[in-house]
Protein backbone atom coordinates (compact mmCIF):
# COMPACT_ATOMS: atom_id res chain seq x y z
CA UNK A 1 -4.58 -2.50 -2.65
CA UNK A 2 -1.70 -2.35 -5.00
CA UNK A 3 -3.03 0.53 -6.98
CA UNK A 4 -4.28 2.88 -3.53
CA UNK A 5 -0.52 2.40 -2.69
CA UNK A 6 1.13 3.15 -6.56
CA UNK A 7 1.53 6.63 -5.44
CA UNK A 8 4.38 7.82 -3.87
CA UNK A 9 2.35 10.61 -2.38
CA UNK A 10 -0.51 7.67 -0.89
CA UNK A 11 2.63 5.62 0.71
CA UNK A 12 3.73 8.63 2.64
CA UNK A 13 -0.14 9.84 3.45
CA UNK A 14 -0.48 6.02 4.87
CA UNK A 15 3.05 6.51 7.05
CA UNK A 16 1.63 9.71 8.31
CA UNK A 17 -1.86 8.25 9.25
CA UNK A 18 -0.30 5.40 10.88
CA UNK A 19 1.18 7.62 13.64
CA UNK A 20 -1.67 10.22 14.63
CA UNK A 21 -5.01 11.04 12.52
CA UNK A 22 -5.16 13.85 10.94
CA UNK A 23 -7.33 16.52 8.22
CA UNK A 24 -6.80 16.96 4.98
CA UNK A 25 -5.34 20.77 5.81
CA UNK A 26 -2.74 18.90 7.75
CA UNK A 27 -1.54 16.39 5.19
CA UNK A 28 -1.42 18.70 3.04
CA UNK A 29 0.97 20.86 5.03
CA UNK A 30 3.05 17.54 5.65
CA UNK A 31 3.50 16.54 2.65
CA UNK A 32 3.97 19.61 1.00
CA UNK A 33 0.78 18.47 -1.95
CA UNK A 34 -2.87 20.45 -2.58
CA UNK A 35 -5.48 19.80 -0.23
CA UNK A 36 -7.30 19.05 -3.58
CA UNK A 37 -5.03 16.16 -4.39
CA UNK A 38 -4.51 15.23 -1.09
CA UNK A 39 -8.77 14.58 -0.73
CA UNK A 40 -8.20 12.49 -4.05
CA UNK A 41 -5.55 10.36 -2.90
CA UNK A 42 -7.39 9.70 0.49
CA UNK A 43 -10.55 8.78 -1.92
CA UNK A 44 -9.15 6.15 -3.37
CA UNK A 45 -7.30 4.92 -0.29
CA UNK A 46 -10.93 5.04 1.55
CA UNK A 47 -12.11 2.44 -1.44
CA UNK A 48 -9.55 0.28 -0.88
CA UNK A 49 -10.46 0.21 2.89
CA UNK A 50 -7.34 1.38 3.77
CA UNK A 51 -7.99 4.92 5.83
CA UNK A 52 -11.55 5.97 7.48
CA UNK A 53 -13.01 9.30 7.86
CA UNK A 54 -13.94 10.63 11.54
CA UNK A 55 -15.97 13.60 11.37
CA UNK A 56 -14.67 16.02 14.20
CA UNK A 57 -17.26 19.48 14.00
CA UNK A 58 -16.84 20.82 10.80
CA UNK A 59 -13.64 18.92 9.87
CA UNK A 60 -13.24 15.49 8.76
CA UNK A 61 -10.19 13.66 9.78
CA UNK A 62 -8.48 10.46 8.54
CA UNK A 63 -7.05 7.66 10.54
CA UNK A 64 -5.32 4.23 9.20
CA UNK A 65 -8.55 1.84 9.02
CA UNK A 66 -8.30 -0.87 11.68
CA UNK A 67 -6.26 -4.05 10.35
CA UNK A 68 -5.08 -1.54 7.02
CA UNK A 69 -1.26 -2.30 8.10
CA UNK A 70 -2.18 -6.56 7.83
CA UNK A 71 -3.96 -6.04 4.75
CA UNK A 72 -0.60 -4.40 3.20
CA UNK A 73 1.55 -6.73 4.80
CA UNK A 74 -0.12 -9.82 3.97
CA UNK A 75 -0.42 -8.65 0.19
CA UNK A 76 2.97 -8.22 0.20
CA UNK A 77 3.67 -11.50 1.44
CA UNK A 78 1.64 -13.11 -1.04
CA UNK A 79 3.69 -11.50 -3.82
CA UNK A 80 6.83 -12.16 -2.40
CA UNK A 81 6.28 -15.51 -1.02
CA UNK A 82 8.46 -17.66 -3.40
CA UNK A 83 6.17 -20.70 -4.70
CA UNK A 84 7.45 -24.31 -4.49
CA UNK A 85 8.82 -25.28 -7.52
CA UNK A 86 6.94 -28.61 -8.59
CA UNK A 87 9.15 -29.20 -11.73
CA UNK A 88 12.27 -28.49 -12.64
CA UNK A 89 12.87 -25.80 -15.37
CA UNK A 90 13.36 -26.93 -18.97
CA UNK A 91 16.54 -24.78 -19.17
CA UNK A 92 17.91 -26.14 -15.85
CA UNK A 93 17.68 -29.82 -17.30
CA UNK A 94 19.28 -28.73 -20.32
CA UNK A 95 22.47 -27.15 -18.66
CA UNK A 96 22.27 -29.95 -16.15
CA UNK A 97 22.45 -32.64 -18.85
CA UNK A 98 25.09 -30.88 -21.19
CA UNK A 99 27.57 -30.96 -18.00
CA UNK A 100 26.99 -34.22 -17.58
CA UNK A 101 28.56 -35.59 -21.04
């Protein structure tokens, strides 16, 4: 997930998608890329499961994949989440304890 989204170019593919679908032609006019790169970068966003391909005649076009905006949000929130802390820090106890005396 983290690597589909490392581009910068992916991220704003992904905030176009999640308005309207679109073709490649079209992406690649709105974000100002190659159709060629534009295909690659919607490759490896398909693997991740993060955009699907409609054929429409002799076009293919992309749309967000259904649930693609909880699947970034909740791996977000796993790396962001802070954890509990079950012990205190080594460092902490040493500071603490030299303030005390």
């Amino acid at each position: 997930m983290f690597a589909a989204l490392s581009a910068e170019s992916r991220v704003r593919i992904v905030q176009l998608l999640a308005s309207d679908v679109f073709c490649v032609g079209a992406l690649s006019r709105l974000t100002g890329i190659s159709a060629g790169a534009v295909s690659q970068h919607l490759r490896v966003m398909k693997s991740a499961g993060l955009v699907e391909p409609q054929r429409r005649g002799y076009f293919i076009h992309y749309r967000l994949a259904p649930g693609a905006g909880r699947l970034i949000s909740a791996a977000l929130k796993s790396v962001i989440k802070p954890k509990r802390e079950t012990r205190p820090c080594e460092a902490r106890k040493r500071s603490a304890g030299a303030r005390r005396t």
